[in-house]
Protein backbone atom coordinates (compact mmCIF):
# COMPACT_ATOMS: atom_id res chain seq x y z
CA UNK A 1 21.71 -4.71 2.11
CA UNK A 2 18.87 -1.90 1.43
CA UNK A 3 16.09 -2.10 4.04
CA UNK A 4 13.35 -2.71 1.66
CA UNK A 5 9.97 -4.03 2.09
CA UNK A 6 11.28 -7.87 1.16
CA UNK A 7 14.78 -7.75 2.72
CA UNK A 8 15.78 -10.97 5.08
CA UNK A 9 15.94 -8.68 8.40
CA UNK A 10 19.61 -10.57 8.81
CA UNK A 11 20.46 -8.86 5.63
CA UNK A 12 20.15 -5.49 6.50
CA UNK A 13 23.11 -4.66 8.16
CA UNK A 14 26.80 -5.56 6.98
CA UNK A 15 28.12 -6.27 10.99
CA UNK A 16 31.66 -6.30 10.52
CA UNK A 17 31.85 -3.97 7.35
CA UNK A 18 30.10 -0.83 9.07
CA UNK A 19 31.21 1.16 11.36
CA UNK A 20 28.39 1.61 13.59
CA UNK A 21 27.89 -2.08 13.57
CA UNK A 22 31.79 -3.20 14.55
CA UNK A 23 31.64 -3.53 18.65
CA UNK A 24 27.51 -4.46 18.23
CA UNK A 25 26.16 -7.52 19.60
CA UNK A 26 23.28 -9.52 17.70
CA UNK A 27 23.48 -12.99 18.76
CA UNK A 28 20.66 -12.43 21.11
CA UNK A 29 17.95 -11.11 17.80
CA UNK A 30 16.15 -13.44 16.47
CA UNK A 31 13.10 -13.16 13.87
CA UNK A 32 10.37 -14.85 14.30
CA UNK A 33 10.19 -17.54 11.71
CA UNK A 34 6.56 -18.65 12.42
CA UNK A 35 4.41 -16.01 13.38
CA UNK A 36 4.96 -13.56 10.04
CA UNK A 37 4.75 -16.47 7.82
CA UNK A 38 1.14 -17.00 9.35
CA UNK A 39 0.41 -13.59 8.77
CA UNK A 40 1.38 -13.86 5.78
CA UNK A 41 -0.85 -16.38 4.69
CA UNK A 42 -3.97 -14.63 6.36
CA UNK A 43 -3.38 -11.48 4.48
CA UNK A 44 -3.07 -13.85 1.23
CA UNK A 45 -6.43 -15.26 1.47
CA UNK A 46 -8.19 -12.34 3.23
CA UNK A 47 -6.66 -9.89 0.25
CA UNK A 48 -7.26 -12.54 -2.57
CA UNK A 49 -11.26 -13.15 -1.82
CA UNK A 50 -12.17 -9.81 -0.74
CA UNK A 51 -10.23 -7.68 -3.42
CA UNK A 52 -11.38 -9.90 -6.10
CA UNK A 53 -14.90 -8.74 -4.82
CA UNK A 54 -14.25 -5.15 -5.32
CA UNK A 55 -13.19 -6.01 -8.75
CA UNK A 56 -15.79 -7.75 -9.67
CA UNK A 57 -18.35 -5.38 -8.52
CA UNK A 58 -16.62 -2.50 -10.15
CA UNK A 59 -16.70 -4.30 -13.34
CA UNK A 60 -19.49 -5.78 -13.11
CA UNK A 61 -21.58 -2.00 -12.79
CA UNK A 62 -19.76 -0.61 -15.91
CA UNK A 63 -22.93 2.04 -16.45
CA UNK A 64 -22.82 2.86 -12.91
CA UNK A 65 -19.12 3.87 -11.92
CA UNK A 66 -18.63 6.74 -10.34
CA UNK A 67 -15.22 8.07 -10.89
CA UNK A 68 -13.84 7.20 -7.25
CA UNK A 69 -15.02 3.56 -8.42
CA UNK A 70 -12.23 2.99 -11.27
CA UNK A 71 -9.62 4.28 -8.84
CA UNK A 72 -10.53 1.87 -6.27
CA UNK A 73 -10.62 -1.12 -8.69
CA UNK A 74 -7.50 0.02 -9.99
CA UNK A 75 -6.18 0.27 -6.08
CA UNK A 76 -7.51 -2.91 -5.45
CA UNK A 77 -5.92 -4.70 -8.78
CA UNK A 78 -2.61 -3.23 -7.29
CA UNK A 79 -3.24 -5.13 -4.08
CA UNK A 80 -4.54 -8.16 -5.56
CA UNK A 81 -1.40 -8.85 -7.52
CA UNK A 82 0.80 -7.83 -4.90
CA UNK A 83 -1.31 -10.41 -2.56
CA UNK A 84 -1.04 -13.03 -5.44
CA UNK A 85 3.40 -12.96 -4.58
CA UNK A 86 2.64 -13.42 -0.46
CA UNK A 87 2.35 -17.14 -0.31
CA UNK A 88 6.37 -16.90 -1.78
CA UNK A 89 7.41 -14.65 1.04
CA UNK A 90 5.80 -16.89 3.71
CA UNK A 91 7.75 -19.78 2.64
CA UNK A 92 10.81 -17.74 2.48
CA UNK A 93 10.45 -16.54 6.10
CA UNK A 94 9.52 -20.05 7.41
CA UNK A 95 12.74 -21.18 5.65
CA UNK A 96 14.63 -18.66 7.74
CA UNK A 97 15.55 -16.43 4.60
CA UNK A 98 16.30 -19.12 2.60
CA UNK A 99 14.95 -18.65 -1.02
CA UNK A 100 14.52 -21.60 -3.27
CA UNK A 101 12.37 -20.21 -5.80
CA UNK A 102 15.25 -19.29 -8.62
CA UNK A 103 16.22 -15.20 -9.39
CA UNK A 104 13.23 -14.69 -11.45
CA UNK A 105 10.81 -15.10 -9.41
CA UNK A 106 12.99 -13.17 -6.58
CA UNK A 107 12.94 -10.07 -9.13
CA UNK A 108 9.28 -10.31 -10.48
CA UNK A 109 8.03 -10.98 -6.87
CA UNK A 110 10.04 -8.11 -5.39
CA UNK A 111 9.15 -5.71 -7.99
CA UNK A 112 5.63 -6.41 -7.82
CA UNK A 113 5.48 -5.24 -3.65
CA UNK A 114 7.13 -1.77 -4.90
CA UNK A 115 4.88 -1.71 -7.57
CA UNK A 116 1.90 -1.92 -5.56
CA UNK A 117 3.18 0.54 -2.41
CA UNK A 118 3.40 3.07 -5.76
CA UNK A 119 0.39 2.04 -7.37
CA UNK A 120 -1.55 2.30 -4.07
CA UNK A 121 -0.58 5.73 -2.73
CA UNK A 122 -0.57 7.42 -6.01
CA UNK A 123 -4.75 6.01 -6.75
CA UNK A 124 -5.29 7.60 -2.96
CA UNK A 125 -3.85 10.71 -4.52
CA UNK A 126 -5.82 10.78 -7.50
CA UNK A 127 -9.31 10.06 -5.45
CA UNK A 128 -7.87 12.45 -3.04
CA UNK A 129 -7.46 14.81 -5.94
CA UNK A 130 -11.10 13.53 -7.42
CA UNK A 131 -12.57 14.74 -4.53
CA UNK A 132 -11.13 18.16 -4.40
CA UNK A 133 -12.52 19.17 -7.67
CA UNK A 134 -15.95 17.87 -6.60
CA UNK A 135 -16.20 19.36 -3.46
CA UNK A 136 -14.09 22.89 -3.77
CA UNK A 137 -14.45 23.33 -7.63
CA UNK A 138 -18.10 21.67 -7.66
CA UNK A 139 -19.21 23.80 -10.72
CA UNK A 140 -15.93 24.72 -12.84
CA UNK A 141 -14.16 20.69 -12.51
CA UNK A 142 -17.31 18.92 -14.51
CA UNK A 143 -14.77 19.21 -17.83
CA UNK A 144 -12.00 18.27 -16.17
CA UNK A 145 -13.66 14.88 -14.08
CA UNK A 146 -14.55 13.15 -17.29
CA UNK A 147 -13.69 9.16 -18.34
CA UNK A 148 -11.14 10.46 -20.47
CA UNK A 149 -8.79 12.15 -17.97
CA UNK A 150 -9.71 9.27 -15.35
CA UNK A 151 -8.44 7.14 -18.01
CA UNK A 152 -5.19 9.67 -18.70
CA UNK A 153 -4.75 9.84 -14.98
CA UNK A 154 -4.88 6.09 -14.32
CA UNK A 155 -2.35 5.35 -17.35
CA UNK A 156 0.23 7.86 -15.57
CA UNK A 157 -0.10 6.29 -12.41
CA UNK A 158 0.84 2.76 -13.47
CA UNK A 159 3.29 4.22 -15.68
CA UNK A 160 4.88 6.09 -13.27
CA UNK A 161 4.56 3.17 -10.50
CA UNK A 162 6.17 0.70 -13.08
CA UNK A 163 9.23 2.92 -13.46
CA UNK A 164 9.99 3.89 -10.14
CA UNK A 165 9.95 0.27 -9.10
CA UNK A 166 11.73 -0.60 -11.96
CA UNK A 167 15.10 -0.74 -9.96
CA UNK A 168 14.38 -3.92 -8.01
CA UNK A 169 14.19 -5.82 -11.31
CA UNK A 170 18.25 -4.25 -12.29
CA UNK A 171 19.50 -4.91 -8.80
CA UNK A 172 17.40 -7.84 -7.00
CA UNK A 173 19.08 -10.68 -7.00
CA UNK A 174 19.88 -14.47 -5.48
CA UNK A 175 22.49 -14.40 -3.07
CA UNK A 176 24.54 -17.65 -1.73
CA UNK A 177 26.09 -17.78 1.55
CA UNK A 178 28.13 -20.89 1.92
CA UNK A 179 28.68 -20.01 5.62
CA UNK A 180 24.68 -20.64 6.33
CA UNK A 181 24.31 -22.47 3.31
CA UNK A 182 21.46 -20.44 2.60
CA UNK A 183 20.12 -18.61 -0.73
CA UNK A 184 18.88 -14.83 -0.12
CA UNK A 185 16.88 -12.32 -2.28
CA UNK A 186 18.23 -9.34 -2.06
CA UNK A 187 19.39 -6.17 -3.62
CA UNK A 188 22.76 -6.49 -5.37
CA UNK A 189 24.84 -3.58 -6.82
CA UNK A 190 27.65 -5.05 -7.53
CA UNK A 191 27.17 -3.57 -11.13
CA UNK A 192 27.53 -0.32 -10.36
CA UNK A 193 29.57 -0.29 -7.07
CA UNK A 194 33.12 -0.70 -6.73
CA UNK A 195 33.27 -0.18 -2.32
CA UNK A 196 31.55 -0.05 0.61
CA UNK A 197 30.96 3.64 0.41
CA UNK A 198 29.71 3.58 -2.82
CA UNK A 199 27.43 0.71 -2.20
CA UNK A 200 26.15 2.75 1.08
CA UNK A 201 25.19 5.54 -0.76
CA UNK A 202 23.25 3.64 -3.46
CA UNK A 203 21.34 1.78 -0.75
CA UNK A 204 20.59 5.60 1.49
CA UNK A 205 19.85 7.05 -2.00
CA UNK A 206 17.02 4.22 -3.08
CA UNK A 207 15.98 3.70 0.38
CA UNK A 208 15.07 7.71 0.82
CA UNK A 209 13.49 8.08 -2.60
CA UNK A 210 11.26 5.36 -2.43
CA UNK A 211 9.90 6.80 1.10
CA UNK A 212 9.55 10.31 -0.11
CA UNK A 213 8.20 9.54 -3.82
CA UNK A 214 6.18 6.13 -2.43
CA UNK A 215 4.86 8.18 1.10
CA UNK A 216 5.70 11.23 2.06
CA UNK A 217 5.14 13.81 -0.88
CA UNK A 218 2.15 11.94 -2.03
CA UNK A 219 0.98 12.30 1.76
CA UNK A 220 1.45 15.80 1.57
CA UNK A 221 -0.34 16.28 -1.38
CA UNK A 222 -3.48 14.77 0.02
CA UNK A 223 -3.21 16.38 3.15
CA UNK A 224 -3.86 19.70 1.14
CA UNK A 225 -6.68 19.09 -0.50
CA UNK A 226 -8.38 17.54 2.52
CA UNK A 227 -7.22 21.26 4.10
CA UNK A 228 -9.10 22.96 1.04
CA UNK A 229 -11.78 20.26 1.49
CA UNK A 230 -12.21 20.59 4.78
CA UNK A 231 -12.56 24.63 4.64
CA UNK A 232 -15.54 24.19 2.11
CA UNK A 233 -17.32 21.38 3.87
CA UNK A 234 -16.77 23.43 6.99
CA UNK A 235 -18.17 26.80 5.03
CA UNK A 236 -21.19 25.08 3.86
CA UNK A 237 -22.42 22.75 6.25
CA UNK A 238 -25.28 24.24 7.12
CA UNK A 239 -26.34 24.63 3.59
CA UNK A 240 -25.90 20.98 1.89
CA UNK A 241 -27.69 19.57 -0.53
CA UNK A 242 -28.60 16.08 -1.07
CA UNK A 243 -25.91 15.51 -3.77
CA UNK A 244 -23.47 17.53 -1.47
CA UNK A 245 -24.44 15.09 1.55
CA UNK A 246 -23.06 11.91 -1.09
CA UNK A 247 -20.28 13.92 -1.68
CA UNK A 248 -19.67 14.17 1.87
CA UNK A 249 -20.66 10.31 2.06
CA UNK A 250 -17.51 9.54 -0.24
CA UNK A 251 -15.36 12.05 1.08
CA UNK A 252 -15.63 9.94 4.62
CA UNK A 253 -14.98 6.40 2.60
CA UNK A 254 -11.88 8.09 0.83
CA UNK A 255 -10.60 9.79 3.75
CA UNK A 256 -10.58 6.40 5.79
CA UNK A 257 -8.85 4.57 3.02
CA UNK A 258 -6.05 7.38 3.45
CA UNK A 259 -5.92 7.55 7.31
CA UNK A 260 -5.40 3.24 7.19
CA UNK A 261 -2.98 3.93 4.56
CA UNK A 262 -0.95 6.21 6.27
CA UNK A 263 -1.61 4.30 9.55
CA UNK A 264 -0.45 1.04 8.15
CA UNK A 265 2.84 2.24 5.96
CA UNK A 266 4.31 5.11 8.23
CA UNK A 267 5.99 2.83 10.34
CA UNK A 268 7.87 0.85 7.88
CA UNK A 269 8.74 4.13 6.26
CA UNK A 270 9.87 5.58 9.36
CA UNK A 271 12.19 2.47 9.89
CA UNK A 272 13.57 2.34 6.58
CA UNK A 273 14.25 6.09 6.28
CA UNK A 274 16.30 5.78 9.66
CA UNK A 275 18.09 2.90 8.78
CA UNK A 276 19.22 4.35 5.19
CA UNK A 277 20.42 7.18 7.58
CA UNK A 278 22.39 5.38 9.68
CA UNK A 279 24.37 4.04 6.43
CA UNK A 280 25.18 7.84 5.86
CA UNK A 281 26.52 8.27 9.50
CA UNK A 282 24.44 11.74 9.46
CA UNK A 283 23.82 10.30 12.56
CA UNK A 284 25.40 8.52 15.67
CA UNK A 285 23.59 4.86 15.76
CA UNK A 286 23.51 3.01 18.80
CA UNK A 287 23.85 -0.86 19.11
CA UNK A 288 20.32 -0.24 20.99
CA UNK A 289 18.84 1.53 17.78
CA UNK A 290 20.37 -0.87 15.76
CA UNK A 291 19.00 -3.55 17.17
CA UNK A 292 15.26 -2.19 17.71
CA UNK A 293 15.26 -1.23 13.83
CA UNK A 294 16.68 -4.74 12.96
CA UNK A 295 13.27 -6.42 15.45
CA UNK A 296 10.81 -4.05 14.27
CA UNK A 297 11.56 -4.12 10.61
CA UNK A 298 9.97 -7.47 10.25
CA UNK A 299 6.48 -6.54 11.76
CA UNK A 300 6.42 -2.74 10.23
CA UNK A 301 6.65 -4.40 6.78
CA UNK A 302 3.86 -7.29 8.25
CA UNK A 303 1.96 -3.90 9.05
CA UNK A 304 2.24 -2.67 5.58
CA UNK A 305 0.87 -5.96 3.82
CA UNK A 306 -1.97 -5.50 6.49
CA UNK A 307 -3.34 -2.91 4.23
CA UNK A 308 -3.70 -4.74 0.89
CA UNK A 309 -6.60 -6.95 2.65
CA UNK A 310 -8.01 -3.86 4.75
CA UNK A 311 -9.65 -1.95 1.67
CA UNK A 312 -12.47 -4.28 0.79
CA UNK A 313 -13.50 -4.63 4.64
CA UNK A 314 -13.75 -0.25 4.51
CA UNK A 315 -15.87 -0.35 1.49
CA UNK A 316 -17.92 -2.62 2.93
CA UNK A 317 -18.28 -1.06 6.42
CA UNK A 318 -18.42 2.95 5.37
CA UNK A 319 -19.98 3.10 1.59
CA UNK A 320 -23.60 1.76 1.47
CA UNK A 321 -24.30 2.17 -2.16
CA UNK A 322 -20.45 -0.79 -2.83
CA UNK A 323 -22.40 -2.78 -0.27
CA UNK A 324 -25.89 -2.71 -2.01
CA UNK A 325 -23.87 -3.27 -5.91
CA UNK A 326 -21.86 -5.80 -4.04
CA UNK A 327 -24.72 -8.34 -2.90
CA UNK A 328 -26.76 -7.88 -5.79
CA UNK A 329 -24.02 -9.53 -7.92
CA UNK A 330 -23.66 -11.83 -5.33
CA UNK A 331 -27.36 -12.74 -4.82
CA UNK A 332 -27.12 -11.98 -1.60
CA UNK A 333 -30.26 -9.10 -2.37
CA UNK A 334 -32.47 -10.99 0.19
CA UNK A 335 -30.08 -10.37 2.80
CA UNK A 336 -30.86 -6.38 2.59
CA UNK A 337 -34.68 -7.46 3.23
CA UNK A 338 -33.93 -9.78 6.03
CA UNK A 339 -31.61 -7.27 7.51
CA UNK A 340 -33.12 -5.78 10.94
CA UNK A 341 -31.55 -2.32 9.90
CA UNK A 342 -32.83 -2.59 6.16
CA UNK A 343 -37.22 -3.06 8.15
CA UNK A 344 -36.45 0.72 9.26
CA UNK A 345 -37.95 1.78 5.58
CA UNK A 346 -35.72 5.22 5.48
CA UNK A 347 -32.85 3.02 5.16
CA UNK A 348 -34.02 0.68 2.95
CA UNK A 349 -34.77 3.42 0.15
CA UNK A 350 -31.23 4.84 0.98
CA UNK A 351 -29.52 1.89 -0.39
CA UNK A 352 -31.95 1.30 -2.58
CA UNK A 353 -31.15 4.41 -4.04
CA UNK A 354 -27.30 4.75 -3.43
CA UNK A 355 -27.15 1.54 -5.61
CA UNK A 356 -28.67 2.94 -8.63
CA UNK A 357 -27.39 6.53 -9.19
CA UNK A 358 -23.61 7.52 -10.83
């Protein structure tokens, strides 16, 4: 089966159907059936309060919204629904890969992880993008930063998410295996395969995509306009302006949100890319490799959910003007008066400010 972010790790290798797999040993490998499942449920309610907090603020300051503000509701709507599915895949891992939930829940829940991993990275580009035309092309991007291509731009990247994760609802499916006695979900292509070699390349071919169109070419295009970013911040640094220093101030919140992103995902990227690899034999896998992609599968993908309840905490931390909206809804004002750092008055007018400008 295709190493994919919701895979059984059991699953992901046919042992006595591959060739690398014939004279391996696993009997020794075993996941661990309590500690993920716990992790699970901490990212659940950690992502569930604190993303429902950015979403609330952003709404809740529709005059206010600065451009970078819709894409991280939007970012944290992805995570939030992808959050809502966790509780599922807890139970499923405490059950030792056993999945009693029915198939549509197996395909909704599966497609909604892929959804967000596209949804997520493709928002970072946009802000990414968002911040490029502020910063390089302060004067001639005004046109081209209004609601309406936000808007546009946002459309396209759901769009676009909901079609390239639109495979897991053809091929995920409820497996039985009356040897365990045990009902997987997994990805299925008996539809369109009629071998092993067939089914090997549909599994490389997904597995590959998904890492290059979900991570690494979105990566890449961030990484050039922080290059072009960073040459212009670099160029004028002695020479900013107030609204230059926010831009600046932004630039650091979205840059960390990329950094975590990359941080948290390139592992299970790097895992699934060399596994899909090792089902085209372009190169020679080792029972040793096998077996250290088959135990660090489970806790690259627990990495990867990590970042769904991460976001809220960096807004929090790094952008003074999301904390100031944020307690104000929350009626938490006082707190910025109690605050030791809010008696320093400097400080105090800073968010003060931050909180009311666009």
């Amino acid at each position: 089966m295709e190493m994919d972010p919701t895979s059984a790790p059991y699953e992901f290798y046919d042992y006595e159907e591959t060739e690398n797999s014939t004279m391996c040993d696993y009997s020794e490998w075993s996941p661990s059936y309590s500690v993920i499942p716990v992790l699970y449920m901490l990212i659940f309610i950690l992502g569930l309060s604190g993303n429902g907090v950015v979403i609330f603020t952003v709404w809740k300051a529709k005059g206010k919204r600065r451009a970078a503000d819709v894409y991280i509701g939007n970012l944290a709507l992805a995570d939030l629904t992808f959050v809502v599915t966790l509780p599922l895949w807890a139970v499923y891992t405490a059950m030792k890969y056993h999945w009693p939930f029915g198939i549509t829940l197996c395909k909704i829940s599966s497609y909604v992880v892929l959804l967000n991993m596209y949804a997520s990275v493709f928002c970072l580009t946009c802000m990414s993008f968002d911040r490029y035309l502020a910063i390089v092309h302060s004067l001639s991007s005004t046109q081209l930063r209004t609601r309406g291509h936000v808007r546009a731009s946002l459309t396209a990247v759901w769009l676009l998410s909901g079609l390239l994760a639109a495979p897991t609802l053809v091929f995920r499916s409820t497996v039985y295996d009356a040897e365990t006695n045990r009902t997987s979900c997994a990805m299925d292509f008996n539809l369109v395969v009629k071998n092993k070699e067939q089914e090997s390349l549909w599994i490389a071919g997904l597995s590959i995509s998904s890492s290059a169109l979900g991570f690494l070419l979105p990566f890449l295009a961030m990484m050039v306009c922080y290059c072009f970013i960073g040459c212009t911040v670099t160029r004028h640094f002695n020479t900013l302006r107030k609204e230059d220093q926010r831009k600046r101030r932004l630039l650091k919140i979205i840059t960390t949100l990329v950094v975590v992103f990359a941080a948290c995902w390139m592992p299970f990227h790097v895992v699934k890319s060399a596994d899909a690899l090792s089902y085209l034999d372009l190169f020679p896998a080792t029972c040793d490799f096998l077996r250290f992609l088959l135990l660090a599968h489970p806790y690259a993908t627990c990495l990867a959910y990590v970042n769904s309840c991460l976001n809220p905490f960096l807004y929090a931390f790094f952008d003074l003007r999301f904390r100031a909206q944020c307690l104000c809804l929350l009626n938490l004002k006082k707190f910025l008066h109690t605050s030791p750092l809010s008696s320093l008055s400097s400080q105090k007018t800073e968010v003060q400010s931050l909180a009311t400008k666009v």
